[in-house]
PDB file of N, CA and C in Angstrom:
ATOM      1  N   UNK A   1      -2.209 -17.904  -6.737  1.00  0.00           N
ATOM      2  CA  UNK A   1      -2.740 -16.739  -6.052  1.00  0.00           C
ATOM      3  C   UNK A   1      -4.019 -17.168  -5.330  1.00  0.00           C
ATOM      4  N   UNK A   2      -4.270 -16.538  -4.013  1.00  0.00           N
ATOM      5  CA  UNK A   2      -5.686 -17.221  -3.387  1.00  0.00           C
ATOM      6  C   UNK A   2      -6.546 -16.086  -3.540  1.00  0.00           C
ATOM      7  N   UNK A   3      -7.924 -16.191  -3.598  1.00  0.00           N
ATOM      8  CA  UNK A   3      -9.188 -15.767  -3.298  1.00  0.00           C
ATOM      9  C   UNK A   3      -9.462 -15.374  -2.509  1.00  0.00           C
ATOM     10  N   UNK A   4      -9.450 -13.552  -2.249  1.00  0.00           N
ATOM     11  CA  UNK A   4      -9.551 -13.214  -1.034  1.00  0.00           C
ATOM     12  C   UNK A   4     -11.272 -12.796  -0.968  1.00  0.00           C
ATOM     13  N   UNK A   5     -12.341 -13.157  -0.395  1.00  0.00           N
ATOM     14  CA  UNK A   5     -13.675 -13.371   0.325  1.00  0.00           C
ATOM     15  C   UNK A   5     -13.908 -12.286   0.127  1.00  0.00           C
ATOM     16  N   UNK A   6     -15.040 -11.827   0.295  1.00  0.00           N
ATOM     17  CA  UNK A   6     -16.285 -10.774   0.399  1.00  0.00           C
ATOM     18  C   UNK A   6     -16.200 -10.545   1.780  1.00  0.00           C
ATOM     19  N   UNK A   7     -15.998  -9.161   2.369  1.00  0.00           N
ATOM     20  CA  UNK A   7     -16.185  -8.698   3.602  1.00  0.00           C
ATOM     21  C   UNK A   7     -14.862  -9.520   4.438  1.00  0.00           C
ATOM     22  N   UNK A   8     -13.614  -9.276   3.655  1.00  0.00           N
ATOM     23  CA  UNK A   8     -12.420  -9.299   4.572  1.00  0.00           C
ATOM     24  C   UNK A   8     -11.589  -8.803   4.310  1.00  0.00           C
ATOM     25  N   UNK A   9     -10.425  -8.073   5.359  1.00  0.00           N
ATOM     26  CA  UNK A   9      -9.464  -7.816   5.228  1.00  0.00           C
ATOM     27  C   UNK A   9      -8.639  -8.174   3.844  1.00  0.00           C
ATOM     28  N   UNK A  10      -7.862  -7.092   2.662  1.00  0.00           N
ATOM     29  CA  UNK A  10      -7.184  -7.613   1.928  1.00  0.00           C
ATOM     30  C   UNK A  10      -5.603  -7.842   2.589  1.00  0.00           C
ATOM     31  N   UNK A  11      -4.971  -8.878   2.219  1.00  0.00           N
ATOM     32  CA  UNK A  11      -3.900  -9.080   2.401  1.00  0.00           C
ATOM     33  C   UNK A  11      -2.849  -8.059   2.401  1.00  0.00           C
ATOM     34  N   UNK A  12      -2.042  -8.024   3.346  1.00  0.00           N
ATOM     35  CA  UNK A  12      -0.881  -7.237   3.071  1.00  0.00           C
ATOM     36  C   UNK A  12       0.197  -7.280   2.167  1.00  0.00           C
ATOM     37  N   UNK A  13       0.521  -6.259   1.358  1.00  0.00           N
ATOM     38  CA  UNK A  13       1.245  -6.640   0.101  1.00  0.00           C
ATOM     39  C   UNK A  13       2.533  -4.996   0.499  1.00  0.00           C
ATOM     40  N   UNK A  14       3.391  -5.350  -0.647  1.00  0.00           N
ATOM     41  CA  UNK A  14       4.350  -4.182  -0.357  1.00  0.00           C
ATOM     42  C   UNK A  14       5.000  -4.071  -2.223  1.00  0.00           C
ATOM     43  N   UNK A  15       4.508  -3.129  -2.801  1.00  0.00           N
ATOM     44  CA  UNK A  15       4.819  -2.235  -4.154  1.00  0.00           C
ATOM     45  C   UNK A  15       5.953  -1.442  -4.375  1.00  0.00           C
ATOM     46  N   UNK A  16       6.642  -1.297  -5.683  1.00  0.00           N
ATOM     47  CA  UNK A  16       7.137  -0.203  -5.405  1.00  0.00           C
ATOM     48  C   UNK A  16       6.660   1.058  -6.706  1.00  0.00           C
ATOM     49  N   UNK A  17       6.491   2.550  -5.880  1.00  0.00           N
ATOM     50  CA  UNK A  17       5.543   3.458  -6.467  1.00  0.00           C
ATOM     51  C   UNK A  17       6.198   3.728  -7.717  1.00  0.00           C
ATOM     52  N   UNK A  18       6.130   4.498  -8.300  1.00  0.00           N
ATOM     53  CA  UNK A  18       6.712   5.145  -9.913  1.00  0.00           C
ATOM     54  C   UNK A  18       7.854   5.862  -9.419  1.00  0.00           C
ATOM     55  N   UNK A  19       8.349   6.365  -8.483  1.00  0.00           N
ATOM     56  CA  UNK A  19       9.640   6.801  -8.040  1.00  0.00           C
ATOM     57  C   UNK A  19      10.763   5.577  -7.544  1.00  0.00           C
ATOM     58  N   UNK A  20      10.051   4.339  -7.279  1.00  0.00           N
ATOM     59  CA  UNK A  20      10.957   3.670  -6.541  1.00  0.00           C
ATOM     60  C   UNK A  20      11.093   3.686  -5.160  1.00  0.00           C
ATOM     61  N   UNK A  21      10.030   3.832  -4.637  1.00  0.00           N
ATOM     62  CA  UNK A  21       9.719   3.777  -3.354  1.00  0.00           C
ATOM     63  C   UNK A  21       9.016   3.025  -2.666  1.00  0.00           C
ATOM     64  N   UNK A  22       9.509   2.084  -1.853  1.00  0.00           N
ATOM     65  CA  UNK A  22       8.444   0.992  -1.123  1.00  0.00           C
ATOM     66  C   UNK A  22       7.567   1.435  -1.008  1.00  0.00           C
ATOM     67  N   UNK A  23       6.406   0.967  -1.013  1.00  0.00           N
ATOM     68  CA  UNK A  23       4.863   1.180  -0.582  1.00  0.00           C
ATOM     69  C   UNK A  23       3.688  -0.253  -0.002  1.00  0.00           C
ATOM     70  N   UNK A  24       3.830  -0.231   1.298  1.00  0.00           N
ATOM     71  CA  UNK A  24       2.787  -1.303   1.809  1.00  0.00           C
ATOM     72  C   UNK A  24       1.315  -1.152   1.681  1.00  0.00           C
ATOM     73  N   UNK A  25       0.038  -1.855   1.836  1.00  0.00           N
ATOM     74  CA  UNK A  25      -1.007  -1.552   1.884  1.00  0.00           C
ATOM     75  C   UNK A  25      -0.826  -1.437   3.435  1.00  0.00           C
ATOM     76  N   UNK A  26      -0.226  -2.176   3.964  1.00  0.00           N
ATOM     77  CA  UNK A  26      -0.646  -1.377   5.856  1.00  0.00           C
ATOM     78  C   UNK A  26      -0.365  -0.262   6.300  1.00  0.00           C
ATOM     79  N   UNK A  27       0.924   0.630   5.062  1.00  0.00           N
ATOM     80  CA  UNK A  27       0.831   1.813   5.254  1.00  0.00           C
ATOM     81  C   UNK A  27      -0.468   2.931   5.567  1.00  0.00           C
ATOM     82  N   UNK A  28      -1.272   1.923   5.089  1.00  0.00           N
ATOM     83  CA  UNK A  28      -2.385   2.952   5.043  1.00  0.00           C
ATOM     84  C   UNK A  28      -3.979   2.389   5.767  1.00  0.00           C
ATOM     85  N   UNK A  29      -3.392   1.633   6.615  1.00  0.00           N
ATOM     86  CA  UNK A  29      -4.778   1.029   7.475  1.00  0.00           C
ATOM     87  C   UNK A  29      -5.107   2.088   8.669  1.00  0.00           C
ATOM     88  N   UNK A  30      -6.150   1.658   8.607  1.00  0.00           N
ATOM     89  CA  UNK A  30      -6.980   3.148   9.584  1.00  0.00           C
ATOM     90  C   UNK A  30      -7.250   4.478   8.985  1.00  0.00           C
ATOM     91  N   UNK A  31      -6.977   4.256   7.326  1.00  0.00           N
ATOM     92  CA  UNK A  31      -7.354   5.163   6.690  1.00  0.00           C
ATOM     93  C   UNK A  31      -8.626   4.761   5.948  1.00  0.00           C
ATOM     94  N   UNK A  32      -9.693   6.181   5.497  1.00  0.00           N
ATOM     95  CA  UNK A  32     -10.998   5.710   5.233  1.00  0.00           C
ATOM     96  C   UNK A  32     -10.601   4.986   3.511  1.00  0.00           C
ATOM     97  N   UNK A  33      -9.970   5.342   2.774  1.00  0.00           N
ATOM     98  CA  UNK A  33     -10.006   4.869   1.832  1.00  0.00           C
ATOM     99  C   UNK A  33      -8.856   4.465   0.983  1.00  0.00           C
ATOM    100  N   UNK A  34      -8.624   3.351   0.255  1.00  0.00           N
ATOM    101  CA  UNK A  34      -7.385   3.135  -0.535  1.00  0.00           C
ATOM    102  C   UNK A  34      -7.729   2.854  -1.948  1.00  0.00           C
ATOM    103  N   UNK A  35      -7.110   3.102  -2.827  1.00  0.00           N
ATOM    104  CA  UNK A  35      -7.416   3.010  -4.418  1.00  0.00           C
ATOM    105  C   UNK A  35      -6.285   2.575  -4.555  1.00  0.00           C
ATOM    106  N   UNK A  36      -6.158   1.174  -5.374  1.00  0.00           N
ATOM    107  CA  UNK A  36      -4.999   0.362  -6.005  1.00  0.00           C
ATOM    108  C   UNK A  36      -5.126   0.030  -7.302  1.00  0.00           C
ATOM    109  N   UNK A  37      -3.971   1.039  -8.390  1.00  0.00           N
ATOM    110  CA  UNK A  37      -4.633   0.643  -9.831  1.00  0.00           C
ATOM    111  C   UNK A  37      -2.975  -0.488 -10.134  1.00  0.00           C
ATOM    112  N   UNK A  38      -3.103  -1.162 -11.015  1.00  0.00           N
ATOM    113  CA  UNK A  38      -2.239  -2.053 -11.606  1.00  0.00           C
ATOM    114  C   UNK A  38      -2.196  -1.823 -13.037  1.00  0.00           C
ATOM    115  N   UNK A  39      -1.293  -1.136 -13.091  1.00  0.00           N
ATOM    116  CA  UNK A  39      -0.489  -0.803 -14.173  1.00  0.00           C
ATOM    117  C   UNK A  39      -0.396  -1.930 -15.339  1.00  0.00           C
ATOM    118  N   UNK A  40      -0.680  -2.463 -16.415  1.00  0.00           N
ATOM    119  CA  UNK A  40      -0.468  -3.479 -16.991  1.00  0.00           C
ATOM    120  C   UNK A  40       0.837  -3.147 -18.307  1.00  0.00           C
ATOM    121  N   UNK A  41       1.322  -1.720 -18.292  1.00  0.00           N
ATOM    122  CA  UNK A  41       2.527  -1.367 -19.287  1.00  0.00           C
ATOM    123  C   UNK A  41       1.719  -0.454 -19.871  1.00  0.00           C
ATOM    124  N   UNK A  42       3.105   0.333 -20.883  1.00  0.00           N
ATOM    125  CA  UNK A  42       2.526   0.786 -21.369  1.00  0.00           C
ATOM    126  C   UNK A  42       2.793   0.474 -22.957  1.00  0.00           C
ATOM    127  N   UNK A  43       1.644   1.088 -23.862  1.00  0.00           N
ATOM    128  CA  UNK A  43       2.181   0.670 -25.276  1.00  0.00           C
ATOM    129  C   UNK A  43       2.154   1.140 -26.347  1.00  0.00           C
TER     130      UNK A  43
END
């Protein structure tokens, strides 16, 4: 995995949501804000 820098663009990635639905982060560029949590399971 690489090291993405201080004050850049994060990489484009593509998820799929809790329904099963693709989800890109460029879906949502030009928007003021994005929140990405990572699920680690549950237990």
């Amino acid at each position: 995995m690489s090291r993405v820098e201080l004050n850049t663009a994060a990489p484009d990635f593509t998820m799929t949501d809790f329904t099963g639905k693709s989800v890109s982060l460029a879906d949502f560029r030009n928007k003021k804000n994005v929140l990405v949590v990572f699920n680690r399971g549950f237990f």
